[in-house]
N, C-alpha and C. Protein backbone atom coordinates (compact mmCIF):
# COMPACT_ATOMS: atom_id res chain seq x y z
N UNK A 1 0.82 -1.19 0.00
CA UNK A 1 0.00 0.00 0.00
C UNK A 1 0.86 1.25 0.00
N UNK A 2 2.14 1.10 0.83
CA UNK A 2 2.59 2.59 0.69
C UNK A 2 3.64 2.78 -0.61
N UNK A 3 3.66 1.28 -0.99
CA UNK A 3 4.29 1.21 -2.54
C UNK A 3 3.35 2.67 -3.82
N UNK A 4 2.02 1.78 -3.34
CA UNK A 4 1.45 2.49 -4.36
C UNK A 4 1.61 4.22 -4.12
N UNK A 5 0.98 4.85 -3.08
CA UNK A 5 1.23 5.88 -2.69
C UNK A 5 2.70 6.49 -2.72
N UNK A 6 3.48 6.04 -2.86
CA UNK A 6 4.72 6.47 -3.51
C UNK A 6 5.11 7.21 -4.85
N UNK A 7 3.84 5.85 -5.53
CA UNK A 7 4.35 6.22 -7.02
C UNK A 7 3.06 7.41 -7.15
N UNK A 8 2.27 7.30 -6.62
CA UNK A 8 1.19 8.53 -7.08
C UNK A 8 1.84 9.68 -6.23
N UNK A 9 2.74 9.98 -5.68
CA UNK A 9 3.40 11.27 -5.06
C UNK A 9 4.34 11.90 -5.74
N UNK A 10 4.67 11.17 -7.05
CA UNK A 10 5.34 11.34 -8.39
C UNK A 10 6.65 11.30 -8.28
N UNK A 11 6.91 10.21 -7.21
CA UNK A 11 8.36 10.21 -7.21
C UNK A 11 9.25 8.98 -7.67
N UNK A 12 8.59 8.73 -9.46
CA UNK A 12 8.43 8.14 -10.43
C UNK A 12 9.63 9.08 -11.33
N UNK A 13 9.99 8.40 -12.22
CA UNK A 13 10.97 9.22 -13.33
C UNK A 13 9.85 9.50 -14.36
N UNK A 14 8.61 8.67 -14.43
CA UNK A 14 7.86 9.13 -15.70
C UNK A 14 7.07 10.44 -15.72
N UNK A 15 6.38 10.80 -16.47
CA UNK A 15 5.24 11.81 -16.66
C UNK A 15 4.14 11.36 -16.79
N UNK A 16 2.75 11.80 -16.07
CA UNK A 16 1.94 11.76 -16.24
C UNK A 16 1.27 11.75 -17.74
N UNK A 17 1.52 12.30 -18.55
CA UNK A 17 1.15 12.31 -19.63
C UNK A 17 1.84 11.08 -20.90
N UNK A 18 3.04 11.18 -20.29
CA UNK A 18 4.22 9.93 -21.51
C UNK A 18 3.08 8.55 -21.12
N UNK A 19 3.49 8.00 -22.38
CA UNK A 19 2.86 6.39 -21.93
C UNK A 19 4.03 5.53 -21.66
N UNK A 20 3.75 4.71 -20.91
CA UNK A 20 4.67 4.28 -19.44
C UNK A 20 5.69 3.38 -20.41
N UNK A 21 5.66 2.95 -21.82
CA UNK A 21 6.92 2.31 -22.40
C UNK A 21 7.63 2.90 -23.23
N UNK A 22 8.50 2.64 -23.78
CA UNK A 22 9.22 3.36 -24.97
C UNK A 22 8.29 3.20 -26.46
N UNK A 23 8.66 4.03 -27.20
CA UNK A 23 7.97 4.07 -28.58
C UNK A 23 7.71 2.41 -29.41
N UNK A 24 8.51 2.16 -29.48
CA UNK A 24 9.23 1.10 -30.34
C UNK A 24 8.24 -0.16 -29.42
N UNK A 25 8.34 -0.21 -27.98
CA UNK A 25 7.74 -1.37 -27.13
C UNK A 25 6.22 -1.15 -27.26
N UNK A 26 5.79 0.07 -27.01
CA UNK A 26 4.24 0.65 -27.64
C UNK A 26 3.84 0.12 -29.03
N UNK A 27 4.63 0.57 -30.02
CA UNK A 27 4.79 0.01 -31.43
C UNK A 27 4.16 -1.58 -31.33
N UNK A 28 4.90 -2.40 -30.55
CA UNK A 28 4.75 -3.47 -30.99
C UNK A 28 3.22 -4.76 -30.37
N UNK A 29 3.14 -4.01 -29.35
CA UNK A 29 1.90 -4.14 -28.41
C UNK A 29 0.89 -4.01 -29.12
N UNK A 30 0.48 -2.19 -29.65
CA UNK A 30 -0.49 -1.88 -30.35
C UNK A 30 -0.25 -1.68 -31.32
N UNK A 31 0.04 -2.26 -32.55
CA UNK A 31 0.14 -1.42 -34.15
C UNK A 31 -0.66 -0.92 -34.65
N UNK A 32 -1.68 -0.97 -33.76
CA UNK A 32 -3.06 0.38 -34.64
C UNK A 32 -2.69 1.51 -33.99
N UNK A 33 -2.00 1.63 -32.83
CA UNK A 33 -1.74 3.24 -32.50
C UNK A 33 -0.71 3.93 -33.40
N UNK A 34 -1.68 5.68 -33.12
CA UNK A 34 -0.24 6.42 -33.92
C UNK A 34 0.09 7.47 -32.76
N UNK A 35 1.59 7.56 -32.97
CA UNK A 35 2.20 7.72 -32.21
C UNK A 35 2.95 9.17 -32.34
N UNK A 36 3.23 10.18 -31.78
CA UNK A 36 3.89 11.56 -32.14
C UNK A 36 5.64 11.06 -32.02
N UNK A 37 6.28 11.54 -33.40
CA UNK A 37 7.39 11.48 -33.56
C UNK A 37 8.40 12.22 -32.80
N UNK A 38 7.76 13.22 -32.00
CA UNK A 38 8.36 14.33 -31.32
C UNK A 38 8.50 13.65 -29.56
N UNK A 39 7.34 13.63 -29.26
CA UNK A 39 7.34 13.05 -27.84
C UNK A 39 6.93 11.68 -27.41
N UNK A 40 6.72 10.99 -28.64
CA UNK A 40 6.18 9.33 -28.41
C UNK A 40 4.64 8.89 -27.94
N UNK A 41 4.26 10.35 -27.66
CA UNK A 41 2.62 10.22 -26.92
C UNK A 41 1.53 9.86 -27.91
N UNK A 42 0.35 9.18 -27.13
CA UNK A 42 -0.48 8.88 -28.34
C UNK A 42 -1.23 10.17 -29.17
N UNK A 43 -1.56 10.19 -30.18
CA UNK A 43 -2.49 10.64 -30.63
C UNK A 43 -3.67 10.53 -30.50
N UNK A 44 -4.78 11.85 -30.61
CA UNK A 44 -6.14 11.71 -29.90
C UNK A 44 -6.92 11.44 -31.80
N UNK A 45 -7.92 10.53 -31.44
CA UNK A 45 -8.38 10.35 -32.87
C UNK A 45 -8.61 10.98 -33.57
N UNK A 46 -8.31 11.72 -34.62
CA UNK A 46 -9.21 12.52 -35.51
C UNK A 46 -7.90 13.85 -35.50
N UNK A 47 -6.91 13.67 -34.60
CA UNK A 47 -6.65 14.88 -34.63
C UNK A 47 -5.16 15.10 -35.47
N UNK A 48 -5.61 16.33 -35.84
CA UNK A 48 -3.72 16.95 -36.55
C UNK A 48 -2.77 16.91 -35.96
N UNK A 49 -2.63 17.47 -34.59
CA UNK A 49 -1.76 18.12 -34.30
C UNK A 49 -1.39 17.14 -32.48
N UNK A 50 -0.36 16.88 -32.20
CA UNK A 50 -0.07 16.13 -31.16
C UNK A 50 -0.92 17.25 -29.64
N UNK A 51 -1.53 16.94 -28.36
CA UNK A 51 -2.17 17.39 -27.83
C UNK A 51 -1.10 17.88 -26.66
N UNK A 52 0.27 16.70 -26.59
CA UNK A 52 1.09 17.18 -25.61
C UNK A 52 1.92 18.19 -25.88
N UNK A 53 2.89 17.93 -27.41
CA UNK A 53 3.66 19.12 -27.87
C UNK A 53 3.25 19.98 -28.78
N UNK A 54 2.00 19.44 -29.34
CA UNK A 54 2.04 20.56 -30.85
C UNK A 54 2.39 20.24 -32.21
N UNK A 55 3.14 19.15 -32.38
CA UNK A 55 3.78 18.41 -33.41
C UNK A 55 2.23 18.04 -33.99
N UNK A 56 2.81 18.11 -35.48
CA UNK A 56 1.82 18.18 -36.76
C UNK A 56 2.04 16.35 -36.83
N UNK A 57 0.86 15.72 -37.24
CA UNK A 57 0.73 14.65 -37.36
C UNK A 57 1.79 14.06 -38.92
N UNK A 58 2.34 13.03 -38.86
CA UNK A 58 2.95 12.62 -39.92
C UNK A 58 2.04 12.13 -41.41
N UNK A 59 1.01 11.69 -41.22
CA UNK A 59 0.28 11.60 -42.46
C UNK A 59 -1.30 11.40 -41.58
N UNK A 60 -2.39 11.65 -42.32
CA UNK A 60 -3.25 11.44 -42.07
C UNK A 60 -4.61 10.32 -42.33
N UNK A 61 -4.81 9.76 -41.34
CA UNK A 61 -5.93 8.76 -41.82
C UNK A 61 -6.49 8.54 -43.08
N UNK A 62 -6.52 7.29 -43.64
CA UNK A 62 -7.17 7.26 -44.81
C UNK A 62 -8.84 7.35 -44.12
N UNK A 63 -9.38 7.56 -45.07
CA UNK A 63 -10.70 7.77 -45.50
C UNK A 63 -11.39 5.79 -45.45
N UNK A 64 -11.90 5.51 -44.46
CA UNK A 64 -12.74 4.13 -44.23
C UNK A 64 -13.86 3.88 -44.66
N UNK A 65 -14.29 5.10 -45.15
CA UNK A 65 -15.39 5.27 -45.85
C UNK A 65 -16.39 3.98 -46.79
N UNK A 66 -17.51 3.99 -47.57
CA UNK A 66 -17.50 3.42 -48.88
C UNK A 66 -17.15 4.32 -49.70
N UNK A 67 -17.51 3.82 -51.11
CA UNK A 67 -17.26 4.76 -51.94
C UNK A 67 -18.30 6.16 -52.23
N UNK A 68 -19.77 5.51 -52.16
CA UNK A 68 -20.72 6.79 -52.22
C UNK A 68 -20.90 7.89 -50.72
N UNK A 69 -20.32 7.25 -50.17
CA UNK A 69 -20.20 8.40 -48.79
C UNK A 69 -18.66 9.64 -49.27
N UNK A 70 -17.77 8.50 -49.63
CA UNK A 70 -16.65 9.58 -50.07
C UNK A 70 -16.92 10.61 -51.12
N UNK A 71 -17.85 10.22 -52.18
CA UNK A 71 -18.20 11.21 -53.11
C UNK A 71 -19.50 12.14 -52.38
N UNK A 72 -20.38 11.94 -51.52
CA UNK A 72 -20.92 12.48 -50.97
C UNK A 72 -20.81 13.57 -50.18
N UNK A 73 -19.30 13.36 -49.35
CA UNK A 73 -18.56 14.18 -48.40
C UNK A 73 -18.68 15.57 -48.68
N UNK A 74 -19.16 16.37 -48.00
CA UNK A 74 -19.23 17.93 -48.16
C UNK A 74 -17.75 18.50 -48.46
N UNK A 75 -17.14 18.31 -47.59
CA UNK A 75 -15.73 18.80 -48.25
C UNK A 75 -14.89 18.53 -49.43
N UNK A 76 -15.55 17.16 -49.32
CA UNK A 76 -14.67 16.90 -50.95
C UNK A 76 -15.34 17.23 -52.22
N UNK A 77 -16.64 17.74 -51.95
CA UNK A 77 -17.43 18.04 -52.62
C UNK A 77 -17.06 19.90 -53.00
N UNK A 78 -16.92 20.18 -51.90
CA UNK A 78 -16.34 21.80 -52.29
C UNK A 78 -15.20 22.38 -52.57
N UNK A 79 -14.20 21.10 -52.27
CA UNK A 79 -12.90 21.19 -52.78
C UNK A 79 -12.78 20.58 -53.88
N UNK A 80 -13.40 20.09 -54.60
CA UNK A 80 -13.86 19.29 -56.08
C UNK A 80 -14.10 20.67 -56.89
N UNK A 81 -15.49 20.89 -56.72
CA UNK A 81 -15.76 22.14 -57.29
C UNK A 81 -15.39 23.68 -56.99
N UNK A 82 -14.22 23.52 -56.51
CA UNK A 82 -13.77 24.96 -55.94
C UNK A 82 -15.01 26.21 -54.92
N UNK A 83 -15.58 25.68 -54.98
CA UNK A 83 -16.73 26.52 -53.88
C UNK A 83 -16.64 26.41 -53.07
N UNK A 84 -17.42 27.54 -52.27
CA UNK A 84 -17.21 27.72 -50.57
C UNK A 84 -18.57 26.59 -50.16
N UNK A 85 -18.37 27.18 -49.03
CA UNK A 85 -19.81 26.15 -48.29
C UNK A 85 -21.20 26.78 -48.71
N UNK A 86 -20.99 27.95 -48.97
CA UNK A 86 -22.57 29.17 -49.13
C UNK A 86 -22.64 28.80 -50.48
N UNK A 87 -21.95 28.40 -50.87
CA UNK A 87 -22.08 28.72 -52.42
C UNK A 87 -22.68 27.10 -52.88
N UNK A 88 -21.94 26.25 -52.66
CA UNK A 88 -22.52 24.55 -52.26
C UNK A 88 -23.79 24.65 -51.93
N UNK A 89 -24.32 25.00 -50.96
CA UNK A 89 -25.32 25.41 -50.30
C UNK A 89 -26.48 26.14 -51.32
N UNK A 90 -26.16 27.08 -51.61
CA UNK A 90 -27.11 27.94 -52.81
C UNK A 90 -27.32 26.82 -53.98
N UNK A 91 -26.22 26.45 -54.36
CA UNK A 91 -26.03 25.47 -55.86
C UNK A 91 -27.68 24.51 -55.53
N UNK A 92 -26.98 23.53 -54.64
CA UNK A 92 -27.71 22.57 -53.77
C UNK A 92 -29.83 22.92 -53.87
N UNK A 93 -29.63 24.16 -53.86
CA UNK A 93 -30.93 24.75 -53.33
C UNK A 93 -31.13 24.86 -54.73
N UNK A 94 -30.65 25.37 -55.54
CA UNK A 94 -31.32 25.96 -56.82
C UNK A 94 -31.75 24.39 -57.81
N UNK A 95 -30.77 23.68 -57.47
CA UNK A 95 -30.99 22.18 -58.33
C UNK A 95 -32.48 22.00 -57.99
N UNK A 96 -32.08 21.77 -56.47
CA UNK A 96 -34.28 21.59 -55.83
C UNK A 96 -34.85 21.96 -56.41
N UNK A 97 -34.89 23.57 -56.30
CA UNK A 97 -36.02 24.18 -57.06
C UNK A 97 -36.06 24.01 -58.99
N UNK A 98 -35.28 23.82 -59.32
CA UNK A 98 -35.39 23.51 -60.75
C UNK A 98 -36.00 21.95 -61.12
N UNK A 99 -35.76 20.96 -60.42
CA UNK A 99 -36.54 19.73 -59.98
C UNK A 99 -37.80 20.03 -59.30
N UNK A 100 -38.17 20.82 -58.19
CA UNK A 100 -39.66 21.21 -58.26
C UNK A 100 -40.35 21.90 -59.34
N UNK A 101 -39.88 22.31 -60.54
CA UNK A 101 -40.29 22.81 -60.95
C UNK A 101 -40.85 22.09 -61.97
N UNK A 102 -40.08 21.13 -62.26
CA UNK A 102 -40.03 19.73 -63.44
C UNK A 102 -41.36 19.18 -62.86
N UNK A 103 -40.83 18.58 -61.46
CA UNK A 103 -42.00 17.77 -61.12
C UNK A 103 -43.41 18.32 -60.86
N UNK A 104 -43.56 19.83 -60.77
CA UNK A 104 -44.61 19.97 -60.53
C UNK A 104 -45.69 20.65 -62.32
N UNK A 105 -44.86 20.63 -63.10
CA UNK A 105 -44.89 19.95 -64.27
C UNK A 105 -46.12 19.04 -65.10
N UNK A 106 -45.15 18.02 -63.91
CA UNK A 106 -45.87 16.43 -64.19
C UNK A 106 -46.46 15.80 -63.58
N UNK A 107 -46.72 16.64 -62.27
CA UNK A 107 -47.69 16.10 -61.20
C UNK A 107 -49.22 17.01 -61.74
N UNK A 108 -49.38 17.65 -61.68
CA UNK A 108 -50.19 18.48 -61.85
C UNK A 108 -50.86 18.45 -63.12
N UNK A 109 -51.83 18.12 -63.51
CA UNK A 109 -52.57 18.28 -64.99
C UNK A 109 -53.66 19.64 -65.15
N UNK A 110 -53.91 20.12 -66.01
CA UNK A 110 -54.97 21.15 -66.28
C UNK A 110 -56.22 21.03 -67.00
N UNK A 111 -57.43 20.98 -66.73
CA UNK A 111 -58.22 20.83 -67.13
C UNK A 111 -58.87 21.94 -67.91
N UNK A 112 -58.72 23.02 -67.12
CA UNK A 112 -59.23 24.25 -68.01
C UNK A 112 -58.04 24.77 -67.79
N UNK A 113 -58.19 25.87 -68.35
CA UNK A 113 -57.35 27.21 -68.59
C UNK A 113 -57.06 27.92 -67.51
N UNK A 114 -57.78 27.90 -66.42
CA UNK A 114 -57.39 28.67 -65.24
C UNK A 114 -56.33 27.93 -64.22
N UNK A 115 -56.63 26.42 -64.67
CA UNK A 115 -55.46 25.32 -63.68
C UNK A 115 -54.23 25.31 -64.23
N UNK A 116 -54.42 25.57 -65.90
CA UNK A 116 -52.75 25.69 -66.80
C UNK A 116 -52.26 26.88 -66.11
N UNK A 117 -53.00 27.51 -66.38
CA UNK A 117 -52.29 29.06 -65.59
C UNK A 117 -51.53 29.07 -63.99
N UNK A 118 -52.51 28.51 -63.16
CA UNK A 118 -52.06 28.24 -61.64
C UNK A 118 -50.71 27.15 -61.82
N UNK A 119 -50.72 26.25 -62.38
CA UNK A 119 -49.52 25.44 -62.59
C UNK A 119 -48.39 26.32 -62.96
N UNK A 120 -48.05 26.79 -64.33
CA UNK A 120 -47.66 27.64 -65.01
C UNK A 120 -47.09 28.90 -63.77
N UNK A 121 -48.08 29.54 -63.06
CA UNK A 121 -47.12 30.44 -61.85
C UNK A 121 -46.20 29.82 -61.19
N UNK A 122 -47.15 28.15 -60.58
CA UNK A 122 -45.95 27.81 -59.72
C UNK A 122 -44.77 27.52 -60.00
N UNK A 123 -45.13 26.83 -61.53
CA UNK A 123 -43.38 26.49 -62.37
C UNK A 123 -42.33 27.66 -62.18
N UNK A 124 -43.21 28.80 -62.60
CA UNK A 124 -42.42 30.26 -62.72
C UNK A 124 -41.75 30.30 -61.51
N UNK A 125 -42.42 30.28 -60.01
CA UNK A 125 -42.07 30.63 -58.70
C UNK A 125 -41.06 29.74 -58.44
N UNK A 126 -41.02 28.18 -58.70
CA UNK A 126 -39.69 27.58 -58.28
C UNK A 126 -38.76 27.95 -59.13
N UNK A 127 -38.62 27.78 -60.49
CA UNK A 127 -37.36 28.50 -61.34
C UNK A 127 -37.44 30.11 -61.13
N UNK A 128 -37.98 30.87 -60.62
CA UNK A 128 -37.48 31.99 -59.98
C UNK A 128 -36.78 31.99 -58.64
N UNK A 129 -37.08 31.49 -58.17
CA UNK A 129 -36.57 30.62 -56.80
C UNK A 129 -35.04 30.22 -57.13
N UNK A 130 -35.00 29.22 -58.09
CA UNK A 130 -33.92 28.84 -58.92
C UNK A 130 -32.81 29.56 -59.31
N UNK A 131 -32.98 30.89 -60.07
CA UNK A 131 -32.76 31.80 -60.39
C UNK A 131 -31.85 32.69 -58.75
N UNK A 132 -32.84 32.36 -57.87
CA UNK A 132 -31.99 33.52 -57.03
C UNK A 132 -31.16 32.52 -56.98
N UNK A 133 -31.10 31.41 -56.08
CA UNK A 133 -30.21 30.72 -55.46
C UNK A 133 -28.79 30.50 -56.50
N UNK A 134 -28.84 30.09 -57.35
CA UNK A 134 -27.91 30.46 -58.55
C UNK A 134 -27.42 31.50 -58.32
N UNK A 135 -27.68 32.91 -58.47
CA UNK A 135 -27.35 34.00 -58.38
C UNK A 135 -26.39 34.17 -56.66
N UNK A 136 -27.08 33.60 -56.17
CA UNK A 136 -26.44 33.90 -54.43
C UNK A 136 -24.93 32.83 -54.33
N UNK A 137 -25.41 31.75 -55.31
CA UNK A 137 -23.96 30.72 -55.59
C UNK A 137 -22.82 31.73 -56.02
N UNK A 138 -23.48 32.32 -57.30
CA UNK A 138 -22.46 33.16 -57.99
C UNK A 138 -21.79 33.84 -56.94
N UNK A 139 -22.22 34.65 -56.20
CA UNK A 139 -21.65 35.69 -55.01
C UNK A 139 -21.35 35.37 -54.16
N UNK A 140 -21.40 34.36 -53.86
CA UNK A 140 -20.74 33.48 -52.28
C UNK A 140 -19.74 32.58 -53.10
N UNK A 141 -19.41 32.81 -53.93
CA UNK A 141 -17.81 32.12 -54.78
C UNK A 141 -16.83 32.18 -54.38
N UNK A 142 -16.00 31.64 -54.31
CA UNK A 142 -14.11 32.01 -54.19
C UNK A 142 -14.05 32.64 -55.26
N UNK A 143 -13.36 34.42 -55.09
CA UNK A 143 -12.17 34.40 -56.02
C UNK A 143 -11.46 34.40 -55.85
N UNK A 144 -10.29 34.59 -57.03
CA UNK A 144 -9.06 33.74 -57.38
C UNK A 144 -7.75 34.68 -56.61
């Protein structure tokens, strides 16, 4: 008992933070861990940058993904098409409304002349709709 209380009074050579073996003995225990080249400490998942020193991670996780989630990915999606997020976003919106506009199209039939007409506005209102969001893509762009 006063063993233990010894070592929690830190009069241990290690650090609280180091993990208690050398790199190389860690290495071989866990080979799914990654490890900071700078201070040997683990890495926290997901992250860049080591949490004890600061050291930039040596390469980064592949992508575990499938394949339609990876093409799905918002970021790779805006780094694909050079757009910001607002602008993704607007694009995104205007497609909708140009597809509501299709479908309501072909959902909708007219019997007289006053229902062609009511159809006919709403077509107008989603491709005007269309129209802005497009327009708000344009202006929420990267330039160069």
């Amino acid at each position: 008992m006063s063993d233990a209380a010894h070592q929690i009074n830190g009069h241990t050579d290690q650090e609280y933070w180091r993990p208690p073996t050398h790199a190389t003995e860690l290495q071989e225990i866990r080979p799914q861990t990654d490890l900071c080249s700078r201070c040997s400490s683990e890495f926290v998942v997901g992250s860049r940058f080591c949490h004890v020193c600061g050291a930039e991670r040596d390469y980064q996780p592949e992508y575990t993904g499938n394949s339609l989630t990876r093409y799905l990915d918002f970021r790779v999606i805006t780094n694909a098409l050079g757009l910001t997020v607002g602008s993704l976003v607007a694009f995104i919106i205007g497609i909708a409304c140009v597809l509501a506009a299709v479908i309501t199209g072909m959902i909708y039939t007219a019997s007289t002349v006053l229902d062609w007409q009511a159809v006919q506005i709403w077509r107008i209102e989603w491709l005007l709709a269309a129209l802005v969001a497009f327009t708000a893509g344009i202006l929420l762009k990267r330039t160069a």
